[in-house]
Protein backbone atom coordinates (compact mmCIF):
# COMPACT_ATOMS: atom_id res chain seq x y z
CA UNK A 1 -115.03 -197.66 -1.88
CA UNK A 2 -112.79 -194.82 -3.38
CA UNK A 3 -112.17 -191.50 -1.53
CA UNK A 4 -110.22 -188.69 -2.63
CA UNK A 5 -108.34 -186.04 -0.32
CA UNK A 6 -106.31 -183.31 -0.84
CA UNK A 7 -103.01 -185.52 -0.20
CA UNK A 8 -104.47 -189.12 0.27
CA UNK A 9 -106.32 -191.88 -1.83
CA UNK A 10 -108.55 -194.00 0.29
CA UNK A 11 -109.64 -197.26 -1.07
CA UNK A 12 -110.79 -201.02 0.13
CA UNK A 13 -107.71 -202.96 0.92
CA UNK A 14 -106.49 -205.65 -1.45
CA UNK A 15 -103.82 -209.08 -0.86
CA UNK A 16 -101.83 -206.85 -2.69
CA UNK A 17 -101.50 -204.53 -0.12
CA UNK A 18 -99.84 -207.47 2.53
CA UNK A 19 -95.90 -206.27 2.64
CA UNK A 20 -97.44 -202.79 3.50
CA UNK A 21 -100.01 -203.61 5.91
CA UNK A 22 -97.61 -206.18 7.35
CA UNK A 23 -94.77 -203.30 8.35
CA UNK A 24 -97.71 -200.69 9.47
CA UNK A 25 -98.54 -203.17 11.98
CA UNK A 26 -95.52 -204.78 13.04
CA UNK A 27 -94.32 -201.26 13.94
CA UNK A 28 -93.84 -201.20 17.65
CA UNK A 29 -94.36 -197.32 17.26
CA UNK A 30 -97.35 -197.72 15.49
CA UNK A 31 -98.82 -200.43 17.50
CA UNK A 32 -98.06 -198.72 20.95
CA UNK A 33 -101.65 -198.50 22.48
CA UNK A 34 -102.78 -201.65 19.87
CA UNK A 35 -104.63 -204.28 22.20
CA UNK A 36 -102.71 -207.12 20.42
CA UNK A 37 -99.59 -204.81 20.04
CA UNK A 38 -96.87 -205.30 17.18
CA UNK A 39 -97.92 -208.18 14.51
CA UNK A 40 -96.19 -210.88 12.79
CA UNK A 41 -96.55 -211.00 8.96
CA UNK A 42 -98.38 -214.39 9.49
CA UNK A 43 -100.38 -212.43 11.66
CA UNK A 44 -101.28 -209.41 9.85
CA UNK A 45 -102.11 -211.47 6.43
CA UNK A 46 -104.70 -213.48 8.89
CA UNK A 47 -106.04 -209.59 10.00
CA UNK A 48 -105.89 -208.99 6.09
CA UNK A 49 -107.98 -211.87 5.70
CA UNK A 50 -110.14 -212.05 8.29
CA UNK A 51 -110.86 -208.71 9.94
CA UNK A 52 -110.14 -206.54 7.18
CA UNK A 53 -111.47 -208.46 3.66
CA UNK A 54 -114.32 -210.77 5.99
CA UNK A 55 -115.46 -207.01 7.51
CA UNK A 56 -116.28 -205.80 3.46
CA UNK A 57 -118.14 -209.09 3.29
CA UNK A 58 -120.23 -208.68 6.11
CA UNK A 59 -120.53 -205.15 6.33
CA UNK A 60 -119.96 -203.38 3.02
CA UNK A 61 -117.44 -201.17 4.57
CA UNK A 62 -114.21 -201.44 6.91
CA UNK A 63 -110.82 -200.55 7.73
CA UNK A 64 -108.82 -199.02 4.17
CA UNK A 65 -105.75 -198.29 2.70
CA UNK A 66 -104.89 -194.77 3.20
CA UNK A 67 -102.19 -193.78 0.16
CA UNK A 68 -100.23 -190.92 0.01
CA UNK A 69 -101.29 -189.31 -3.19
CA UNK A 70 -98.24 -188.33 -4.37
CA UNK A 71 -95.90 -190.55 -3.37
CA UNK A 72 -98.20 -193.31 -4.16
CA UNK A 73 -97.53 -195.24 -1.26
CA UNK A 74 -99.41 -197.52 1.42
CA UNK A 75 -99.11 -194.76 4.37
CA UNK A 76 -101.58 -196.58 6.81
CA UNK A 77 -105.39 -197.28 7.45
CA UNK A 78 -108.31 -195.71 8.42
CA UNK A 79 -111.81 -196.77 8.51
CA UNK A 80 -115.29 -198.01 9.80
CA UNK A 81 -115.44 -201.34 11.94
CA UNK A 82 -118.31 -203.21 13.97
CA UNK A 83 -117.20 -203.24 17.76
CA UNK A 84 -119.12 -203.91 20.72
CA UNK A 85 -119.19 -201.06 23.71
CA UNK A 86 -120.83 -202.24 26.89
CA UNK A 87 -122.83 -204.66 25.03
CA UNK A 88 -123.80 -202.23 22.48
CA UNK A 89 -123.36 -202.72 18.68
CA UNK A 90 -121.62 -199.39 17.39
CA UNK A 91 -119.35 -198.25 14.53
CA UNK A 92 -116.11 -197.14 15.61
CA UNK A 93 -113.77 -194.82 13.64
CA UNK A 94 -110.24 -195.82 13.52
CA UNK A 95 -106.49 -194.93 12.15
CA UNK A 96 -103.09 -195.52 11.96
CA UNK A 97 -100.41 -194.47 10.23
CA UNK A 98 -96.66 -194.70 9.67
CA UNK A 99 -94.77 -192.75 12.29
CA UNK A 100 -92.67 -190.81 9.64
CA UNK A 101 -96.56 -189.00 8.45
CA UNK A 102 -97.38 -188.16 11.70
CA UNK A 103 -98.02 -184.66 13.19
CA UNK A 104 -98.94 -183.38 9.24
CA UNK A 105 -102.68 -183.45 9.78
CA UNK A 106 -103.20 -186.56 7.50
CA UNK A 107 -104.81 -189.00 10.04
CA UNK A 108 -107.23 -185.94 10.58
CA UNK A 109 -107.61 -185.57 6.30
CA UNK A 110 -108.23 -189.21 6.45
CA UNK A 111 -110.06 -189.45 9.59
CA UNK A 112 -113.09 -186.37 8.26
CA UNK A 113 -113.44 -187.97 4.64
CA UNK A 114 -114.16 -190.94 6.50
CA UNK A 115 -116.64 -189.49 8.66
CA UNK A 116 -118.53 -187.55 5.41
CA UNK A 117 -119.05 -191.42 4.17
CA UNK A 118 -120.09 -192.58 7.15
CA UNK A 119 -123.16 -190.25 7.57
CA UNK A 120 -123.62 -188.89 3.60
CA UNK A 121 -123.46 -192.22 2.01
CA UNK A 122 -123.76 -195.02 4.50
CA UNK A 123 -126.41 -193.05 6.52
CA UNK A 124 -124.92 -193.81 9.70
CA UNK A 125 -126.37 -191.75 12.84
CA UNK A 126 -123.07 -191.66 14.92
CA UNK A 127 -119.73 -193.28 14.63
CA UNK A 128 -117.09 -193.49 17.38
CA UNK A 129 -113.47 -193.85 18.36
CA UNK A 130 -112.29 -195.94 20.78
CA UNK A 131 -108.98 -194.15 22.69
CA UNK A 132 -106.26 -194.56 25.36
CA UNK A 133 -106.22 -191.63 27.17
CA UNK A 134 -102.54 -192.06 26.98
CA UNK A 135 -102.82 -191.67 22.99
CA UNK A 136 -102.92 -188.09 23.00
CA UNK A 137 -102.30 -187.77 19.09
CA UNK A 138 -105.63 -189.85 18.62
CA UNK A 139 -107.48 -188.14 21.06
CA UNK A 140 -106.19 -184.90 18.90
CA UNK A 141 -107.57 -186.46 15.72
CA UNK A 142 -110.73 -187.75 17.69
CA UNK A 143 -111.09 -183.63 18.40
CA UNK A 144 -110.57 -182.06 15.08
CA UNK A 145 -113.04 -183.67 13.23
CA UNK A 146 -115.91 -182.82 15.87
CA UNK A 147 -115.71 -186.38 17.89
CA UNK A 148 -116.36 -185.02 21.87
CA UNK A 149 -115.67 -187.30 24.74
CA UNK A 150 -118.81 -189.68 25.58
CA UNK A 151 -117.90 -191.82 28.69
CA UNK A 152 -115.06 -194.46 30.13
CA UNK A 153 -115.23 -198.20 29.20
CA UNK A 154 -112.94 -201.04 28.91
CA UNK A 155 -112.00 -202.78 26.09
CA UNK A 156 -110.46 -206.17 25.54
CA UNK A 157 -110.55 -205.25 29.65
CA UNK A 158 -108.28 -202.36 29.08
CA UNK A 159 -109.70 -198.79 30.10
CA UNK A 160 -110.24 -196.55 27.46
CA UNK A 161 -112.36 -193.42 26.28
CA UNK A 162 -115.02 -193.74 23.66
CA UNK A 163 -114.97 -190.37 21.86
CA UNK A 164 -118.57 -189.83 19.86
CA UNK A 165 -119.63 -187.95 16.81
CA UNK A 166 -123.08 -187.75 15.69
CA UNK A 167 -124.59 -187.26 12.39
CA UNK A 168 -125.55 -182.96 11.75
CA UNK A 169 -123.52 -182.42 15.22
């Protein structure tokens, strides 16, 4: 999977790709409203691995790198992943990035190229997000690309919002 945006390059992450993922998401900042929170390195290669890599494998699609264009450089991740809502299998929509790219519109860029896959090539009816309602940037993002608020839930028993955008909506 390759996408193209006016300032980012999303593609399928790689082992390559470790060092970056590994200080995205042992970023306290960045891992704020995270249900694990900040990881380890050990711990984010076994995410590379295992959630990220085994999710292509079983799926076709997942979380990617997000790379700013022009700087060329690992800037965060954004993507599709299988999650379960109130015993219901859905695809979620979700994104981080480094701290020092927020508030430029970029998780929004990344987050609406996503979405265009999801429904023009994957076929997907509806995807979702998955939100603190504390996380008001992502609950920003969540709104800008057309996502509305569905219902309450809890996840990983924390209480959250699932935010819900559906295909020609």
């Amino acid at each position: 999977m390759f996408l193209q945006t006016k300032h980012l390059i999303i593609r399928e992450f790689t082992i390559d790709d470790l060092d970056g993922l590994s200080s995205l998401l042992g970023n306290k900042e960045v891992m704020h409203f995270s249900v694990a929170g900040p990881l380890s390195r050990e711990q984010a290669k076994d995410y590379l691995e295992k959630r990220i890599l085994g999710h292509y494998a079983q799926f076709g699609f997942g979380l990617w790198a997000v790379v700013h264009s022009e700087e060329k450089r690992l800037i965060g991740y954004a993507g599709l992943m299988s999650q379960s809502i109130d015993g219901e299998d859905l695809i979620e929509l979700g994104y981080r990035l480094d701290p020092k790219y927020w508030g430029k519109g970029l998780a929004s860029e990344a987050a609406f190229a996503i979405s265009e896959y999801a429904f023009d090539r994957l076929q997907l009816d509806q995807i979702i997000s998955i939100i603190d309602p504390k996380n008001t940037r992502s609950v920003g993002v969540a709104s800008r690309i057309g996502m509305r608020y569905w219902k309450d839930s809890l996840f990983h028993n924390i209480p959250v919002q699932i935010y819900v955008f559906k295909r020609n909506s």
